[in-house]
C-alpha atoms as a PDB file:
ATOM      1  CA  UNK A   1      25.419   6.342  36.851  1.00  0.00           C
ATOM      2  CA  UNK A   2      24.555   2.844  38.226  1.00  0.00           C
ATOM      3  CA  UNK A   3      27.808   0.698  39.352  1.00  0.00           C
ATOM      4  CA  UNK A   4      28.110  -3.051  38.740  1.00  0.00           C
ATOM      5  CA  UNK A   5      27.304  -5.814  41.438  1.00  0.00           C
ATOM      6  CA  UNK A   6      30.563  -5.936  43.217  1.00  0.00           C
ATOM      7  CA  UNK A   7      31.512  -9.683  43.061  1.00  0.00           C
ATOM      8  CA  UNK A   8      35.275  -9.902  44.807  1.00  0.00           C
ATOM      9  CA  UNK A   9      35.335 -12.024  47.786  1.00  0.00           C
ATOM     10  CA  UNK A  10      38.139 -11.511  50.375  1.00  0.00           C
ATOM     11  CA  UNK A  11      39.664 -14.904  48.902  1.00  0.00           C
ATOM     12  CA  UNK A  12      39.439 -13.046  45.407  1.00  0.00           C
ATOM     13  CA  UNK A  13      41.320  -9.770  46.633  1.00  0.00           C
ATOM     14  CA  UNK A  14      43.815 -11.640  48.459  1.00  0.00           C
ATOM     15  CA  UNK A  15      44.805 -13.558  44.999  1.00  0.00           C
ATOM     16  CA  UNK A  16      44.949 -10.549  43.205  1.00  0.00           C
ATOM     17  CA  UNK A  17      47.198  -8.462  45.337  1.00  0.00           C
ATOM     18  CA  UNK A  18      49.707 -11.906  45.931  1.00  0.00           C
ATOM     19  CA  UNK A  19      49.529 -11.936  42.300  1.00  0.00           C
ATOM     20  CA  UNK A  20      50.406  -7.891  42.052  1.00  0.00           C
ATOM     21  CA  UNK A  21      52.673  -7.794  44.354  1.00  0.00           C
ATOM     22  CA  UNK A  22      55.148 -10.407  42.703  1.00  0.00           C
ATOM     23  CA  UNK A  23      55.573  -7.911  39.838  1.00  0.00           C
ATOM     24  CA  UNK A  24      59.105  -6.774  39.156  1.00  0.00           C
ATOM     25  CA  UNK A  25      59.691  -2.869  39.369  1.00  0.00           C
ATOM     26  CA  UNK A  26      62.743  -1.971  36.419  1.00  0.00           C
ATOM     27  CA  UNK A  27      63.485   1.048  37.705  1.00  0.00           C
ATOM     28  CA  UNK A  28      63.231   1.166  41.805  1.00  0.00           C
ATOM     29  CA  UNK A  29      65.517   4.545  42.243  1.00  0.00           C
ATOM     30  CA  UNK A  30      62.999   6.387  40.015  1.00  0.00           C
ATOM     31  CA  UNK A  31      59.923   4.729  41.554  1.00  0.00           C
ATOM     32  CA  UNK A  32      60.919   5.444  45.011  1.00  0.00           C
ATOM     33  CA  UNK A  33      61.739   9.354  44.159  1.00  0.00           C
ATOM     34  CA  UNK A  34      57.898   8.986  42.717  1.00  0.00           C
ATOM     35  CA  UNK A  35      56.962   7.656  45.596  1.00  0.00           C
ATOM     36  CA  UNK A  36      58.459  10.662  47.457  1.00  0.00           C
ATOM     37  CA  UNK A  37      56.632  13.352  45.554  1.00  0.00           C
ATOM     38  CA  UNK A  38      53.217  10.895  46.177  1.00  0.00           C
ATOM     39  CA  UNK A  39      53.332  12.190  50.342  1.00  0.00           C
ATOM     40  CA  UNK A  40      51.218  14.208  51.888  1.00  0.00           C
ATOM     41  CA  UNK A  41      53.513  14.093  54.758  1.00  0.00           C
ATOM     42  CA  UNK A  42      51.504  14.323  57.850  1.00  0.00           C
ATOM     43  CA  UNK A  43      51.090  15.252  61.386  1.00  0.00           C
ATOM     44  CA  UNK A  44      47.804  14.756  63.352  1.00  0.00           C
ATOM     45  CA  UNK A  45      48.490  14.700  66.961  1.00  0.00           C
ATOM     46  CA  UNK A  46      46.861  16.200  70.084  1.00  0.00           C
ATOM     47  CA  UNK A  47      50.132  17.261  71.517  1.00  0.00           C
ATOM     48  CA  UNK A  48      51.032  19.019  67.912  1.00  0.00           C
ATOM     49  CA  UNK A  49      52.148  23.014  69.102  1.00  0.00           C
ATOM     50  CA  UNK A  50      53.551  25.764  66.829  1.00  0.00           C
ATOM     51  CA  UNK A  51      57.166  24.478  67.457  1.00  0.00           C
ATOM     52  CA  UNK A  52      56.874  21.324  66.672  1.00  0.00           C
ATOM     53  CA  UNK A  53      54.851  22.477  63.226  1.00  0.00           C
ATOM     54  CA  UNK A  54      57.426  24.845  62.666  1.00  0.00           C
ATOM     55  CA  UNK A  55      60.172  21.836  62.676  1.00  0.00           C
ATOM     56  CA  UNK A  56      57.935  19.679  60.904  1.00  0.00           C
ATOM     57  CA  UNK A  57      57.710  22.363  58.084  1.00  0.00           C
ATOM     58  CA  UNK A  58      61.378  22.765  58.132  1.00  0.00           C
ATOM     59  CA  UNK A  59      62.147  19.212  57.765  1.00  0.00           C
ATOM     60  CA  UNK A  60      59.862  19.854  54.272  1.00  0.00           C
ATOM     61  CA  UNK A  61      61.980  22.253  53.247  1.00  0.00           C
ATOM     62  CA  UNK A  62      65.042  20.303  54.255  1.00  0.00           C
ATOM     63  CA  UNK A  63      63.927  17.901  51.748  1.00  0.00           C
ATOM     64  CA  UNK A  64      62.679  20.458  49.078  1.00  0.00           C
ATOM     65  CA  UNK A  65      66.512  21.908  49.127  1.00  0.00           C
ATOM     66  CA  UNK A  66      67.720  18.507  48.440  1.00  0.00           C
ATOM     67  CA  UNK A  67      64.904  18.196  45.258  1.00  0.00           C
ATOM     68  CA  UNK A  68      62.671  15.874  46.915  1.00  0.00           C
ATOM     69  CA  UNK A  69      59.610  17.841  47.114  1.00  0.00           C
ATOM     70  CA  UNK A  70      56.353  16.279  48.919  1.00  0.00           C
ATOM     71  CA  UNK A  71      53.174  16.527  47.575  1.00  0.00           C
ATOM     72  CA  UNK A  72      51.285  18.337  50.465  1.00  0.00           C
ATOM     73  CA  UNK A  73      51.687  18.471  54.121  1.00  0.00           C
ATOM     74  CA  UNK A  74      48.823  17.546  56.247  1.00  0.00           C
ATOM     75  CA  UNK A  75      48.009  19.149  59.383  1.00  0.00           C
ATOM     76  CA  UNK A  76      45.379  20.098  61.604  1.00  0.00           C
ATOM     77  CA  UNK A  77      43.333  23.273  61.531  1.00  0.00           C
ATOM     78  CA  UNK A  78      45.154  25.708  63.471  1.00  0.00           C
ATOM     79  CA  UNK A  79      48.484  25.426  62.160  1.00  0.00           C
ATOM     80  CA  UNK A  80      47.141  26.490  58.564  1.00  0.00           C
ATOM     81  CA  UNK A  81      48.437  29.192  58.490  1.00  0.00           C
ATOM     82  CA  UNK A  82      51.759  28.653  60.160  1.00  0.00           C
ATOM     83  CA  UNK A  83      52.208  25.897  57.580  1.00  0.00           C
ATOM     84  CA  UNK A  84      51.279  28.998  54.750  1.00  0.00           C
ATOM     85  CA  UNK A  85      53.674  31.372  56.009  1.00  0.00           C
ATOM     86  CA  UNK A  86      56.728  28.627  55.796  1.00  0.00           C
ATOM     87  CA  UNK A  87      56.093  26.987  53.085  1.00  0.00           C
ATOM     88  CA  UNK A  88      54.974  29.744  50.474  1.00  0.00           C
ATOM     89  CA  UNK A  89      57.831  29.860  48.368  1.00  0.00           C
ATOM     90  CA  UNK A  90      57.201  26.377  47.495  1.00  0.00           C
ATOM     91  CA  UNK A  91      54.622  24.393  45.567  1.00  0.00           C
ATOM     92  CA  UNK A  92      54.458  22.061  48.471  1.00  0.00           C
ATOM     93  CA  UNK A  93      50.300  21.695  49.260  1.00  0.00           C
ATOM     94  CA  UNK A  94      48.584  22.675  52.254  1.00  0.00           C
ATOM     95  CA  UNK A  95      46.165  19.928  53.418  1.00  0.00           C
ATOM     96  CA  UNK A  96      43.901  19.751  56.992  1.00  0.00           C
ATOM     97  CA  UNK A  97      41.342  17.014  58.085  1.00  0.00           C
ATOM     98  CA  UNK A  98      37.931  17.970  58.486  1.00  0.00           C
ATOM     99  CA  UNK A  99      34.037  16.604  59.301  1.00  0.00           C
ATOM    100  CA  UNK A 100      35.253  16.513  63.354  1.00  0.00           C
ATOM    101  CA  UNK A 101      37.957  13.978  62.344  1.00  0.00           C
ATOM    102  CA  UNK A 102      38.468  11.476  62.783  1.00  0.00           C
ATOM    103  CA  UNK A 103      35.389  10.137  64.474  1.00  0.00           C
ATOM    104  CA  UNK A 104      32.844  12.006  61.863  1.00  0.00           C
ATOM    105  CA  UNK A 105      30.506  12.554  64.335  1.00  0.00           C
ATOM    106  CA  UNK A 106      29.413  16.068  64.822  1.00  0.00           C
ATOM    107  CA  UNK A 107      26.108  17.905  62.788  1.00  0.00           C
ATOM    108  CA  UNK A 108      26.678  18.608  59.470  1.00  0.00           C
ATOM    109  CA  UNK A 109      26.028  22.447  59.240  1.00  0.00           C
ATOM    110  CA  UNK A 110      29.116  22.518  62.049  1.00  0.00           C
ATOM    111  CA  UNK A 111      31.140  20.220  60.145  1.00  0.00           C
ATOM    112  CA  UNK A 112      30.859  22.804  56.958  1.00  0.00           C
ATOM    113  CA  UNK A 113      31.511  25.277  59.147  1.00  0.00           C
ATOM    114  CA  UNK A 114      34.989  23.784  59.918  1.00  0.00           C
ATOM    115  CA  UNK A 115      35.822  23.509  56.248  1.00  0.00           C
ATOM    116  CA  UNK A 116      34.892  27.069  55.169  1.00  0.00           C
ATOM    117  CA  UNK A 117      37.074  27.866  57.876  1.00  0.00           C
ATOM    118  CA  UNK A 118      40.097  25.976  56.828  1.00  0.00           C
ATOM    119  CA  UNK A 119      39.330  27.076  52.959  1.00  0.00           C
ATOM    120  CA  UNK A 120      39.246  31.022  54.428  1.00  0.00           C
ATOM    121  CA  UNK A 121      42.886  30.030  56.272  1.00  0.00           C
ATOM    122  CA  UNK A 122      44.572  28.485  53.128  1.00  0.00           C
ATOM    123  CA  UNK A 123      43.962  25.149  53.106  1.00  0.00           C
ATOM    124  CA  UNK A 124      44.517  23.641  49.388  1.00  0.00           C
ATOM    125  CA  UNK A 125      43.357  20.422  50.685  1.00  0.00           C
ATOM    126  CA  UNK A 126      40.071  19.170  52.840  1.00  0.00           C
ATOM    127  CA  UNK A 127      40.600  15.301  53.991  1.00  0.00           C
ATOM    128  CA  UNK A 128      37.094  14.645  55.270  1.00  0.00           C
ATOM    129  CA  UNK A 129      36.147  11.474  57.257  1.00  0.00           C
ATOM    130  CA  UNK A 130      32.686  10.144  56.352  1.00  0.00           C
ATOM    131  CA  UNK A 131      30.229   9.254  59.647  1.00  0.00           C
ATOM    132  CA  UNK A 132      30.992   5.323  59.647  1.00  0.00           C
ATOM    133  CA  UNK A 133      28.122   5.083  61.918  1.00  0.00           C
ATOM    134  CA  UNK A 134      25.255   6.685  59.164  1.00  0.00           C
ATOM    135  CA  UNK A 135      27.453   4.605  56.598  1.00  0.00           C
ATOM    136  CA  UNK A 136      26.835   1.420  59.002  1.00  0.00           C
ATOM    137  CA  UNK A 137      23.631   1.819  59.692  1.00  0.00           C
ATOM    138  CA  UNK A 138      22.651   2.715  55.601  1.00  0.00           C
ATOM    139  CA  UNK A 139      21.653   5.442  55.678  1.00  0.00           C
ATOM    140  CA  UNK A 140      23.354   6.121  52.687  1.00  0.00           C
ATOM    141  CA  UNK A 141      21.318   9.297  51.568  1.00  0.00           C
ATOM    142  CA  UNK A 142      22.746  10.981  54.591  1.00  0.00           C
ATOM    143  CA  UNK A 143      25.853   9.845  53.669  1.00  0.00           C
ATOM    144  CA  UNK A 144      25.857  10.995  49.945  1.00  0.00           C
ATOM    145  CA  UNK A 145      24.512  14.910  51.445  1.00  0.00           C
ATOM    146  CA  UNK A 146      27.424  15.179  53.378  1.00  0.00           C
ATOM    147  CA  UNK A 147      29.682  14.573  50.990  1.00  0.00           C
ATOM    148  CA  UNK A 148      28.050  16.635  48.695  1.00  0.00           C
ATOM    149  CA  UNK A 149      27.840  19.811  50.834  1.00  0.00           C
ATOM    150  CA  UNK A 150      31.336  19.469  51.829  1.00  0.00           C
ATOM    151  CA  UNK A 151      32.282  19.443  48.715  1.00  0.00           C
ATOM    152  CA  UNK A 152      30.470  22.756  47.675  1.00  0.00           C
ATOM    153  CA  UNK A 153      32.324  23.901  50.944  1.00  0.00           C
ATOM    154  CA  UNK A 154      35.750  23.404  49.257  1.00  0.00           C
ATOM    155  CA  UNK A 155      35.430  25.801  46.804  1.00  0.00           C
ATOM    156  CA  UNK A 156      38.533  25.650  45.121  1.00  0.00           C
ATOM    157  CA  UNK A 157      40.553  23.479  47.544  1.00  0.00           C
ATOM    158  CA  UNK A 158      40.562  19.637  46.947  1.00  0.00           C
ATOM    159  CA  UNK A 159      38.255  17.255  48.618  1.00  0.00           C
ATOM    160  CA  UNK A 160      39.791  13.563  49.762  1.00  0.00           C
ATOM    161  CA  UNK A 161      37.043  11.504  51.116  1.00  0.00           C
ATOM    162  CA  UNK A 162      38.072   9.456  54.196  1.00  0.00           C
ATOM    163  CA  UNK A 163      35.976   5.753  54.361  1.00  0.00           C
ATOM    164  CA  UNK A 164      37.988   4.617  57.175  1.00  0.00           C
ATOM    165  CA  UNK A 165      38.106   1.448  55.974  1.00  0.00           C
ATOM    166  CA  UNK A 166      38.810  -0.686  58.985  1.00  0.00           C
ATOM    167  CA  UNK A 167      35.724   0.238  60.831  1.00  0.00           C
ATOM    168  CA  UNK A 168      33.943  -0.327  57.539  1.00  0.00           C
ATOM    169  CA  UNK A 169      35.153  -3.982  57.296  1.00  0.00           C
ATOM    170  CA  UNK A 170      32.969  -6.061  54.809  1.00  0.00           C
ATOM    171  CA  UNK A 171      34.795  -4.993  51.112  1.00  0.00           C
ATOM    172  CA  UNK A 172      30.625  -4.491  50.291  1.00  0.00           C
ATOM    173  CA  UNK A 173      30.552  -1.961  52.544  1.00  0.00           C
ATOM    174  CA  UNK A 174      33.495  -0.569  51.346  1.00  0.00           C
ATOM    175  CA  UNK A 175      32.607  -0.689  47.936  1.00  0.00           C
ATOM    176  CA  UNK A 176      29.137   1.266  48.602  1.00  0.00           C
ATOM    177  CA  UNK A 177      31.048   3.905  50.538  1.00  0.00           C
ATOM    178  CA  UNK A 178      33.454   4.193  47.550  1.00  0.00           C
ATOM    179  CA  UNK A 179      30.456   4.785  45.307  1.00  0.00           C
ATOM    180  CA  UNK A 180      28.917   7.191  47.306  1.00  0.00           C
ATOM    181  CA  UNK A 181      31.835   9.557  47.834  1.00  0.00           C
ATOM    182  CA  UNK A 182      32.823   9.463  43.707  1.00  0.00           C
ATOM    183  CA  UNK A 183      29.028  10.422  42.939  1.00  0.00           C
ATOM    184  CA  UNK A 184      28.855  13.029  45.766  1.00  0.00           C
ATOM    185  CA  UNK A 185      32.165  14.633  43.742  1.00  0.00           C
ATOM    186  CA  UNK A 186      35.449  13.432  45.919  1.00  0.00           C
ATOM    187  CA  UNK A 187      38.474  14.501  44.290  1.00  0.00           C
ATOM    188  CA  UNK A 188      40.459  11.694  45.840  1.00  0.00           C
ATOM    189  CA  UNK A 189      39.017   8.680  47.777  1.00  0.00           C
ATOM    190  CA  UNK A 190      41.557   7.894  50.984  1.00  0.00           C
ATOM    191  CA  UNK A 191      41.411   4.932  53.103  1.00  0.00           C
ATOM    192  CA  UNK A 192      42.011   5.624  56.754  1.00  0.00           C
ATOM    193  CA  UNK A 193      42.372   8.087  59.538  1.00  0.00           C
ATOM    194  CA  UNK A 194      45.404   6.455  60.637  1.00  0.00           C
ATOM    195  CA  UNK A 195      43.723   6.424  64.090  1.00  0.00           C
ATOM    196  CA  UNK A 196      42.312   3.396  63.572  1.00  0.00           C
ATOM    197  CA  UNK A 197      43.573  -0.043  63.255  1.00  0.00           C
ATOM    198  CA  UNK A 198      43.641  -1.367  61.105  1.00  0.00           C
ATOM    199  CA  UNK A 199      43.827   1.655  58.835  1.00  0.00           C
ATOM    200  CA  UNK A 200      45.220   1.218  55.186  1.00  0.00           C
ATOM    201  CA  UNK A 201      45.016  -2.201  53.903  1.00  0.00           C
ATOM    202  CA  UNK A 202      45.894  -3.946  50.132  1.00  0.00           C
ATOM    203  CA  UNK A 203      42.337  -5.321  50.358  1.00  0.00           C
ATOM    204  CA  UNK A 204      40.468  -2.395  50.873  1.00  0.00           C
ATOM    205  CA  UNK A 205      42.844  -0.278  48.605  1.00  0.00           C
ATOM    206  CA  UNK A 206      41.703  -2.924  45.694  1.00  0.00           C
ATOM    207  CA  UNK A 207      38.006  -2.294  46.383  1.00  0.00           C
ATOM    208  CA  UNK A 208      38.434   1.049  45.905  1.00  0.00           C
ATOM    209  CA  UNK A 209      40.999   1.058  43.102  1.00  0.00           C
ATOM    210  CA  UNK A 210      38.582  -1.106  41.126  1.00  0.00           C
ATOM    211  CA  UNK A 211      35.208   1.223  42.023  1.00  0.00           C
ATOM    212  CA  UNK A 212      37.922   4.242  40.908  1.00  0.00           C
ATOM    213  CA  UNK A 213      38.065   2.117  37.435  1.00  0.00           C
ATOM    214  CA  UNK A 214      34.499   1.574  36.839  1.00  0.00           C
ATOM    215  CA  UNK A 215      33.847   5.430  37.478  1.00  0.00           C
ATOM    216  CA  UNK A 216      36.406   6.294  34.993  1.00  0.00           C
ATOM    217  CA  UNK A 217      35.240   4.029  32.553  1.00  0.00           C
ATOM    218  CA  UNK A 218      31.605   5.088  32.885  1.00  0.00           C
ATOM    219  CA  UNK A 219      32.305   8.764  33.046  1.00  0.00           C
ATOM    220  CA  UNK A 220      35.713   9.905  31.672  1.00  0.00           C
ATOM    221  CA  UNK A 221      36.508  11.470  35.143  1.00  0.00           C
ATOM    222  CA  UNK A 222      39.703  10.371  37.314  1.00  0.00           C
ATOM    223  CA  UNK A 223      39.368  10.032  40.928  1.00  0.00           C
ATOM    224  CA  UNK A 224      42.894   9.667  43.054  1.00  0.00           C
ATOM    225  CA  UNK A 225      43.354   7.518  45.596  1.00  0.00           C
ATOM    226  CA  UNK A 226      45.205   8.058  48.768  1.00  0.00           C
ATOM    227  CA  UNK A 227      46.334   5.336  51.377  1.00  0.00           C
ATOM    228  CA  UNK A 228      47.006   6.521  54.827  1.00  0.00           C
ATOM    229  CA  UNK A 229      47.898   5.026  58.159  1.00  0.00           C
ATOM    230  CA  UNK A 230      50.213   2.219  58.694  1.00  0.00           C
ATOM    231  CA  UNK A 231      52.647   3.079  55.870  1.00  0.00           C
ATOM    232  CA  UNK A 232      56.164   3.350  56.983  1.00  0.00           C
ATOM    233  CA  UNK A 233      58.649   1.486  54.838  1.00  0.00           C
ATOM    234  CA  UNK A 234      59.281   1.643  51.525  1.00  0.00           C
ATOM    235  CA  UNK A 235      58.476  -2.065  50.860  1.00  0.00           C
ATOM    236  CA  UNK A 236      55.002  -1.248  51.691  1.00  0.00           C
ATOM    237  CA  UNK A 237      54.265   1.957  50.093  1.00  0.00           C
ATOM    238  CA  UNK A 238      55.691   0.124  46.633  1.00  0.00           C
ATOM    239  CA  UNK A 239      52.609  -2.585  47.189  1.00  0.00           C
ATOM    240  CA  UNK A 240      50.291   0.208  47.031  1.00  0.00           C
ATOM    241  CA  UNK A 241      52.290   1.537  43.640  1.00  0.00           C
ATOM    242  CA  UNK A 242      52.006  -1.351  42.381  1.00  0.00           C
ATOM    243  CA  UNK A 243      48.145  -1.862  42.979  1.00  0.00           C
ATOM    244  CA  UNK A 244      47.070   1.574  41.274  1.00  0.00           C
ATOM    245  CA  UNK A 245      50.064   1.181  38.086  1.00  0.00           C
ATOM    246  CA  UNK A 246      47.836  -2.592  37.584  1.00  0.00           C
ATOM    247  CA  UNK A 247      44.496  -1.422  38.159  1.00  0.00           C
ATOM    248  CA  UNK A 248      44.354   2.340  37.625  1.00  0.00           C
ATOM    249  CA  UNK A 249      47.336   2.431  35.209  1.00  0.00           C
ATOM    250  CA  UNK A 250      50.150   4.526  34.925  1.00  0.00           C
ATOM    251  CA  UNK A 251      48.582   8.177  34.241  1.00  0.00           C
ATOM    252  CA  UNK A 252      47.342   7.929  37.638  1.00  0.00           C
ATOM    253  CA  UNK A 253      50.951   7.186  38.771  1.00  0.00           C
ATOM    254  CA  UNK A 254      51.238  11.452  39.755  1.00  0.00           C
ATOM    255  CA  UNK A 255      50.817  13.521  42.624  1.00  0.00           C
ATOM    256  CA  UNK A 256      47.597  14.879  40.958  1.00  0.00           C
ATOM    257  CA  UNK A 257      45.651  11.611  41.769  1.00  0.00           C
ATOM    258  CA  UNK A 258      47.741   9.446  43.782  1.00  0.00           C
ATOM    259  CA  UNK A 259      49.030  10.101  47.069  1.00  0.00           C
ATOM    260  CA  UNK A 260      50.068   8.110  50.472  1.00  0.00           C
ATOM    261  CA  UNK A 261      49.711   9.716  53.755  1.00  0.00           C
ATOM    262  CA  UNK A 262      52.216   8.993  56.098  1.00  0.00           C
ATOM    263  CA  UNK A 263      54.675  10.799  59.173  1.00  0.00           C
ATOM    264  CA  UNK A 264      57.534   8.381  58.934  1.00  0.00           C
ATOM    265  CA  UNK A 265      57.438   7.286  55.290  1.00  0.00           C
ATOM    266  CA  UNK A 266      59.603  10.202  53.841  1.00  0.00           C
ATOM    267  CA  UNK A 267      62.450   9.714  56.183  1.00  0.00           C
ATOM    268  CA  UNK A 268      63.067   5.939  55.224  1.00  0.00           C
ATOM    269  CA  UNK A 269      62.629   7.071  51.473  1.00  0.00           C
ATOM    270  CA  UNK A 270      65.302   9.567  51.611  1.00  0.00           C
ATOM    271  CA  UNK A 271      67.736   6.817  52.672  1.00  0.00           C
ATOM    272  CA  UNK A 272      67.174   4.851  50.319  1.00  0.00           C
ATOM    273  CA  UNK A 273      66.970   7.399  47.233  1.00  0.00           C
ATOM    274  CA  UNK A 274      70.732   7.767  45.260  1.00  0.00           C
END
């Protein structure tokens, strides 16, 4: 398929989500447990070690025994299968980052490497990050391949397609990624690494909301859409609700196609849920 001319300006996008974001929520309690069962709750640092993964998947469970259930948790490679082990009675999601996250820039054969890896370990979930600098530089066939081959590399498991949408900038530029990814078969476009700032924004979560739209409309197939970095209070994570209810609608309002990455998010939800 063939996409429109994108014509929002940063003016435009900036209207739209002031204009969004003023809409009332009726019932906040239920929206915020939503919300909860939206998280891929996540933990992506260089000093991660199989304690502190083991903690992190108890504090999962915690939750799960108290019936708020995240969608997935999000790790890095090695701890697959610690992550497996401890959470296997559950339908909580096992999700890793992949494509030498998060700077993207390794040879592509090695980069599928890594994902039929973390597909062989029990990885549900692949969170690629796209090379910004091939996307930058348009060379957008390059682009396109690499999504496409990681995507064959999934298998079974679920690809998210990382833009990272701060080094990406100009909303064209994030538009064109967008398209690229949904024709290359993502599963889920995401915004952000979270290891750059700035990483999830309302602007760049509308360009890609509205690209998700015109891909629906023009083939029948639904894309999610997954914000990530930055999102730590409720407030927040209700804009981005409220952005994919307007534009997407409210069957994408599920864990199936809508989901916000975040470490810090679920612990200021469960104060605030009855």
């Amino acid at each position: 398929m063939e996409f429109s001319a994108y014509t929002q300006t940063s003016d435009t996008l900036q209207a739209r989500i002031k204009d969004i974001s003023n809409r009332r929520i009726d019932d906040k309690p239920k929206v915020l447990r939503d919300l909860f069962s939206f998280l891929d709750l996540t933990t992506l640092e260089a000093t991660d070690h199989t304690a502190r993964i083991r903690t992190f998947c108890s504090q999962a469970l915690e939750y799960h025994s108290k019936g708020l259930t995240v969608a997935a948790v999000c790790v890095y490679m090695p701890f697959i299968g610690i992550c497996r082990e401890m959470l296997q009675h559950t339908d909580i999601l096992i999700a890793t980052v992949s494509n030498s996250f998060p700077s993207g820039q390794l040879p592509l054969h090695l980069k599928l490497e890594e994902v039929r890896w973390a597909v062989e370990q029990g990885a549900d979930e692949i969170d690629m990050v796209i090379n910004r600098g091939k996307m930058l530089e348009a060379a957008y066939d390059d682009v396109f391949t690499e999504i496409r081959e990681t995507k064959k590399a999934c298998g079974q498991a679920r690809l998210k397609v990382i833009l990272e949408t701060g080094e990406l900038g100009d909303p064209l530029i994030i538009r064109k990624a967008s398209e690229l990814a949904l024709l290359a078969g993502a599963d889920f476009l995401k915004t952000s690494t979270g290891k750059v700032q700035p990483a999830a924004t309302p602007e760049a979560a509308v360009v890609m909301l509205d690209t998700i739209q015109e891909y629906f409309q023009a083939t029948g197939k639904q894309v999610g859409f997954k914000p990530a970095g930055g999102i730590t209070d409720a407030e927040t994570a209700l804009l981005y609700y409220k952005l994919v209810d307007h534009i997407l609608g409210n069957k994408w309002l599920c864990p199936q196609l809508f989901r916000i990455g975040a470490s810090r998010l679920a612990s200021k939800l469960n104060e605030l849920i009855p």
